[in-house]
N, C-alpha and C. Protein backbone atom coordinates (compact mmCIF):
# COMPACT_ATOMS: atom_id res chain seq x y z
N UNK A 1 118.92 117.08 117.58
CA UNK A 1 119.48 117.55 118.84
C UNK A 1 118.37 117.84 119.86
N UNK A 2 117.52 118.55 119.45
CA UNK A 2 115.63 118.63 120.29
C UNK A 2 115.78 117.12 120.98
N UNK A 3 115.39 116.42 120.19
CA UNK A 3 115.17 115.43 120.15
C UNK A 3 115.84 114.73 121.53
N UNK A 4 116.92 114.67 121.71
CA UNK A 4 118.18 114.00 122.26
C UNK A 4 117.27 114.87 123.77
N UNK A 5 117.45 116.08 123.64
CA UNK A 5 117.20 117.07 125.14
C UNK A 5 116.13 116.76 125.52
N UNK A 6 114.62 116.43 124.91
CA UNK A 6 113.61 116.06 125.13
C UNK A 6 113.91 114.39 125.55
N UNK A 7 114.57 113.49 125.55
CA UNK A 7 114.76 112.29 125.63
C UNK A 7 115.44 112.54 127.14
N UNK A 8 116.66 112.99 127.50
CA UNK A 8 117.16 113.50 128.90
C UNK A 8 116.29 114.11 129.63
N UNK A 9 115.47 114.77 129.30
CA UNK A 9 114.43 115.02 130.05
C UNK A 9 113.59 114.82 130.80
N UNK A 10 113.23 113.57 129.78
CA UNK A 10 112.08 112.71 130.37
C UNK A 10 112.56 111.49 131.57
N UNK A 11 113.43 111.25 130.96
CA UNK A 11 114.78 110.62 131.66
C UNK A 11 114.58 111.12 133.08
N UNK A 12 114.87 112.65 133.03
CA UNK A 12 115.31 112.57 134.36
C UNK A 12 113.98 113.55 135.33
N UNK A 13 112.67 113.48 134.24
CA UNK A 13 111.62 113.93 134.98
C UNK A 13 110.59 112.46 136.06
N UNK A 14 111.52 111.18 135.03
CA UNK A 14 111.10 109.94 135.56
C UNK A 14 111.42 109.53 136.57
N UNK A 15 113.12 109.42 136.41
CA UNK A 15 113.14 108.80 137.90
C UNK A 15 113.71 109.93 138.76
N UNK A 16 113.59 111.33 138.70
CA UNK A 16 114.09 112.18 140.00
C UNK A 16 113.22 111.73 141.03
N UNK A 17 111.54 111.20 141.12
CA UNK A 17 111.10 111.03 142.54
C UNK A 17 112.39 109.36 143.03
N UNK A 18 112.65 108.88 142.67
CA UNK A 18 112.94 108.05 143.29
C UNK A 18 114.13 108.25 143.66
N UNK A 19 115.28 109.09 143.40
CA UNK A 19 116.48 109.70 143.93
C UNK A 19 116.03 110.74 144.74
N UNK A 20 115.29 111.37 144.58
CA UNK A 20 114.92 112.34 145.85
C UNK A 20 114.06 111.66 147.41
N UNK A 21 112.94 111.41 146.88
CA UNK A 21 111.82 110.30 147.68
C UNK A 21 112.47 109.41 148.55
N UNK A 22 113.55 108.61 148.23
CA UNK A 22 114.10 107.71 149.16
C UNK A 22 113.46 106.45 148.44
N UNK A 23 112.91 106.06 150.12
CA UNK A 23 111.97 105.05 150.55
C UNK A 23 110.71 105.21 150.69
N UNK A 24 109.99 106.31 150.09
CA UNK A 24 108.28 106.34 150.02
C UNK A 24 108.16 105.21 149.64
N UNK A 25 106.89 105.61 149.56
CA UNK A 25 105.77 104.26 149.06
C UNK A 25 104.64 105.24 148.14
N UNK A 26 105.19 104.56 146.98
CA UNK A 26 104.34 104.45 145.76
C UNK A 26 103.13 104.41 145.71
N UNK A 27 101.59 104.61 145.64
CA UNK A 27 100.84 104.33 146.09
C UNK A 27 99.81 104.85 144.63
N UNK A 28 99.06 103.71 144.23
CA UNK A 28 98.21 104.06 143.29
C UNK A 28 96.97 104.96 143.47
N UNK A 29 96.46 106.08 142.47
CA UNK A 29 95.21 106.43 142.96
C UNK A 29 93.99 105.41 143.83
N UNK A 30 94.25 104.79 143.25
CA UNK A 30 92.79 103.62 143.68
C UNK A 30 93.16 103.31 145.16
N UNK A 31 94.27 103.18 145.43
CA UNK A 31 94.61 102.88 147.31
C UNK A 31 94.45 104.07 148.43
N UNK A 32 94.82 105.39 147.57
CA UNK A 32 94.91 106.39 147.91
C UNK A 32 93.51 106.83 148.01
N UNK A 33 92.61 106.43 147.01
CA UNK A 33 90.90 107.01 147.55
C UNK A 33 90.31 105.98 148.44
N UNK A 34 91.02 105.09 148.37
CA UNK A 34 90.17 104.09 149.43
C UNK A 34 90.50 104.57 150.58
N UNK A 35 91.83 104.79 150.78
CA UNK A 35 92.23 105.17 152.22
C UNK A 35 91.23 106.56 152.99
N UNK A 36 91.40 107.16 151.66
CA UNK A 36 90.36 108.61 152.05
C UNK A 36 88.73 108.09 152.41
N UNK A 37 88.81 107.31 151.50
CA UNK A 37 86.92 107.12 152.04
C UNK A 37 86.36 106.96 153.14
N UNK A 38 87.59 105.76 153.60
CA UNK A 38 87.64 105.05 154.89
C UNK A 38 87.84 106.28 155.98
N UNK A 39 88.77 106.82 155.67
CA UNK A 39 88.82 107.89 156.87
C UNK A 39 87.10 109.04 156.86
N UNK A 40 86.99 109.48 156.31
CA UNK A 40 85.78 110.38 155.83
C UNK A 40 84.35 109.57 155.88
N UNK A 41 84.03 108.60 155.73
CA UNK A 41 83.21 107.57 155.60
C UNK A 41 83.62 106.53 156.54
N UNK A 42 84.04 106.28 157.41
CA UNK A 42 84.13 104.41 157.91
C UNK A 42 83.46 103.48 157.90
N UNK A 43 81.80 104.15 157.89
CA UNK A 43 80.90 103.02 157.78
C UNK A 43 80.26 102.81 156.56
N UNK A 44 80.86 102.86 155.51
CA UNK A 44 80.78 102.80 153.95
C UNK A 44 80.84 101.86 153.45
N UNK A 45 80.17 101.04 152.77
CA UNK A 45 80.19 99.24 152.39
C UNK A 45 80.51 99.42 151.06
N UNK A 46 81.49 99.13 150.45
CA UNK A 46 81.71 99.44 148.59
C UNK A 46 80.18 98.36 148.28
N UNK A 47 80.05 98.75 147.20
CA UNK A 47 78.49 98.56 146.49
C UNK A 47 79.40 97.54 145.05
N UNK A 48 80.14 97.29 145.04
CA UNK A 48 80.97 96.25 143.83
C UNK A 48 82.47 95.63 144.01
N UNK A 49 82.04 94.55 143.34
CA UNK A 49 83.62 93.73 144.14
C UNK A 49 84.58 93.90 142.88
N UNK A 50 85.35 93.21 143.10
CA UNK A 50 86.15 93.08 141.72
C UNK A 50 85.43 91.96 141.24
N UNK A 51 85.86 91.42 139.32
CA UNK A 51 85.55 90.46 139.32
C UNK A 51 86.94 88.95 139.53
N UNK A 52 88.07 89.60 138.84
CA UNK A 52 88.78 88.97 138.66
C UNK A 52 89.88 89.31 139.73
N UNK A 53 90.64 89.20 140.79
CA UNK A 53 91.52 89.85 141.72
C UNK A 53 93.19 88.78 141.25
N UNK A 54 94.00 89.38 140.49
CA UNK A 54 95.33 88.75 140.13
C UNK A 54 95.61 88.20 141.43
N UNK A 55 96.77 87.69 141.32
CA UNK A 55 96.99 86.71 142.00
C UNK A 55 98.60 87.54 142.73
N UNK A 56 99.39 88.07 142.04
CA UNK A 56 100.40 88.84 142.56
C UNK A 56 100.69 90.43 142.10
N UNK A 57 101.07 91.19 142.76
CA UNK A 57 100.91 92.44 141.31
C UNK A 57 101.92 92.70 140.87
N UNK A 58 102.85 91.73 140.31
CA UNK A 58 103.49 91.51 139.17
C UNK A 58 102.33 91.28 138.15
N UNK A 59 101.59 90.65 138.39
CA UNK A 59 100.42 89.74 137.31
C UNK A 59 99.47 91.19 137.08
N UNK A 60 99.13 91.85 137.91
CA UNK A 60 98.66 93.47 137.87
C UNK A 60 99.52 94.30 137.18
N UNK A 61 100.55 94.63 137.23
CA UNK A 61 100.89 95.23 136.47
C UNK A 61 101.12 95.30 135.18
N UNK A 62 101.73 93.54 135.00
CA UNK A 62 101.44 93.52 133.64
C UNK A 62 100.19 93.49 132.62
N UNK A 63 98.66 93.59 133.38
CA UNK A 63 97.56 93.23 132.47
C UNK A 63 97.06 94.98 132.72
N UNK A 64 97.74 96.00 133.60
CA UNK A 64 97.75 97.27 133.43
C UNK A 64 98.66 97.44 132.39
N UNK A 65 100.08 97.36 132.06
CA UNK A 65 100.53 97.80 130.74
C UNK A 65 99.96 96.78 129.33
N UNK A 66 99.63 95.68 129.52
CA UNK A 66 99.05 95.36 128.33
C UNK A 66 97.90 96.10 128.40
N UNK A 67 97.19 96.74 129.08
CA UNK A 67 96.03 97.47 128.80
C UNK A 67 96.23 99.11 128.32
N UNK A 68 97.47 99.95 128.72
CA UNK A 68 97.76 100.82 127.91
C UNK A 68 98.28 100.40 126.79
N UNK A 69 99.09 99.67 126.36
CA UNK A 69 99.67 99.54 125.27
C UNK A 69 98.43 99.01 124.21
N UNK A 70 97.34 98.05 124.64
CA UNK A 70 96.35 98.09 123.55
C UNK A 70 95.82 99.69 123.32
N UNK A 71 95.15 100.37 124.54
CA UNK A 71 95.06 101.88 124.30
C UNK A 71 95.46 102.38 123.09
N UNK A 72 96.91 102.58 123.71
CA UNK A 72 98.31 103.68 123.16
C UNK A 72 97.72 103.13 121.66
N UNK A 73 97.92 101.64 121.08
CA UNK A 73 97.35 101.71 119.87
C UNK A 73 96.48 101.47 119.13
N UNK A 74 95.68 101.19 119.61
CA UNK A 74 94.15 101.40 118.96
C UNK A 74 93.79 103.26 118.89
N UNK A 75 94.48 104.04 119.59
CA UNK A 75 94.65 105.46 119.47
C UNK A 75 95.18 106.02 118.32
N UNK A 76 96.78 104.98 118.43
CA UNK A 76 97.96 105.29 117.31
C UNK A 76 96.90 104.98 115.84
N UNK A 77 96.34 104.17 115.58
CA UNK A 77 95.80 103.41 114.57
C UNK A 77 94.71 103.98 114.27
N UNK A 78 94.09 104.75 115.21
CA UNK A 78 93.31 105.79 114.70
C UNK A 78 93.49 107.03 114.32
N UNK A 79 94.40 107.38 114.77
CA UNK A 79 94.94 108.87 114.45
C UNK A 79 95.55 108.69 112.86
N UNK A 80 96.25 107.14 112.68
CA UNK A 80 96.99 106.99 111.69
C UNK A 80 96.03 107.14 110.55
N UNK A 81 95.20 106.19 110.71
CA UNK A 81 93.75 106.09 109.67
C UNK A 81 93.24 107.37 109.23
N UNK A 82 93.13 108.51 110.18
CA UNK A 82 92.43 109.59 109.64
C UNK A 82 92.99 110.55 109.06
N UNK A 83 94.23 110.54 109.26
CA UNK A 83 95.35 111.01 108.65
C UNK A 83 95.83 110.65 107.36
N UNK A 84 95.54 109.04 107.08
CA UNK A 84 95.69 108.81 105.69
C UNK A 84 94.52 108.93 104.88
N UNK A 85 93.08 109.19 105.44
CA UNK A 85 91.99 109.43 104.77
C UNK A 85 91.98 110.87 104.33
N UNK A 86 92.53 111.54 105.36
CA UNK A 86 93.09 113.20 104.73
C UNK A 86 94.02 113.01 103.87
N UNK A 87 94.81 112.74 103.97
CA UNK A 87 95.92 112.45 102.68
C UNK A 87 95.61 112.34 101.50
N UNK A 88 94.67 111.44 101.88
CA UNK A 88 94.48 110.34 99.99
C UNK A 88 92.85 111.52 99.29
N UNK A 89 92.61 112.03 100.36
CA UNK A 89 91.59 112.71 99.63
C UNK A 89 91.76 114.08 99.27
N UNK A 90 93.42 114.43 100.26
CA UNK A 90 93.71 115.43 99.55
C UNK A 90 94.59 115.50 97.93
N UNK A 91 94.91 114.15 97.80
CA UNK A 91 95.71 114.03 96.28
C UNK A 91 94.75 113.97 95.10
N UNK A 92 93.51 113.43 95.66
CA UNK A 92 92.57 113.62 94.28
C UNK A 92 91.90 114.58 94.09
């Protein structure tokens, strides 16, 4: 039952900005400090380019969630590992 309430939760801690918000605009950290630099700095030359710039950010977003999801488990897979090294060394 936790379980279920913690699931509605998240639910509705996700999308309340977008029923409240309207029509904002979404805006990633990385756009959001550029914009600041520019204002605070104008005559500021970035010192590195990208290397690779996608092509649509559909194509961005998805090589951002394939990049958490390798994260999320190479994390999961470590936590799992040390957990079964505690385990097995606690049975002998």
């Amino acid at each position: 039952m936790k379980n279920k309430w913690l699931i509605i939760l998240a639910i509705i801690i996700t999308f309340s900005p977008l029923l409240f918000l309207g029509n904002a605009e979404f805006l990633g950290a990385d756009s959001i400090a550029e914009e600041q630099i520019q204002v605070l700095a104008p005559h500021y030359v970035p010192w590195f380019s990208s290397i690779f710039e996608p092509k649509s950010g559909e194509v961005e977003s998805l090589l951002f969630a394939l990049q958490a999801a390798l994260g999320a488990g190479f994390i999961g897979y470590v936590i799992g590992l040390f957990k079964g090294r505690k385990e097995s060394s606690a049975k002998q």
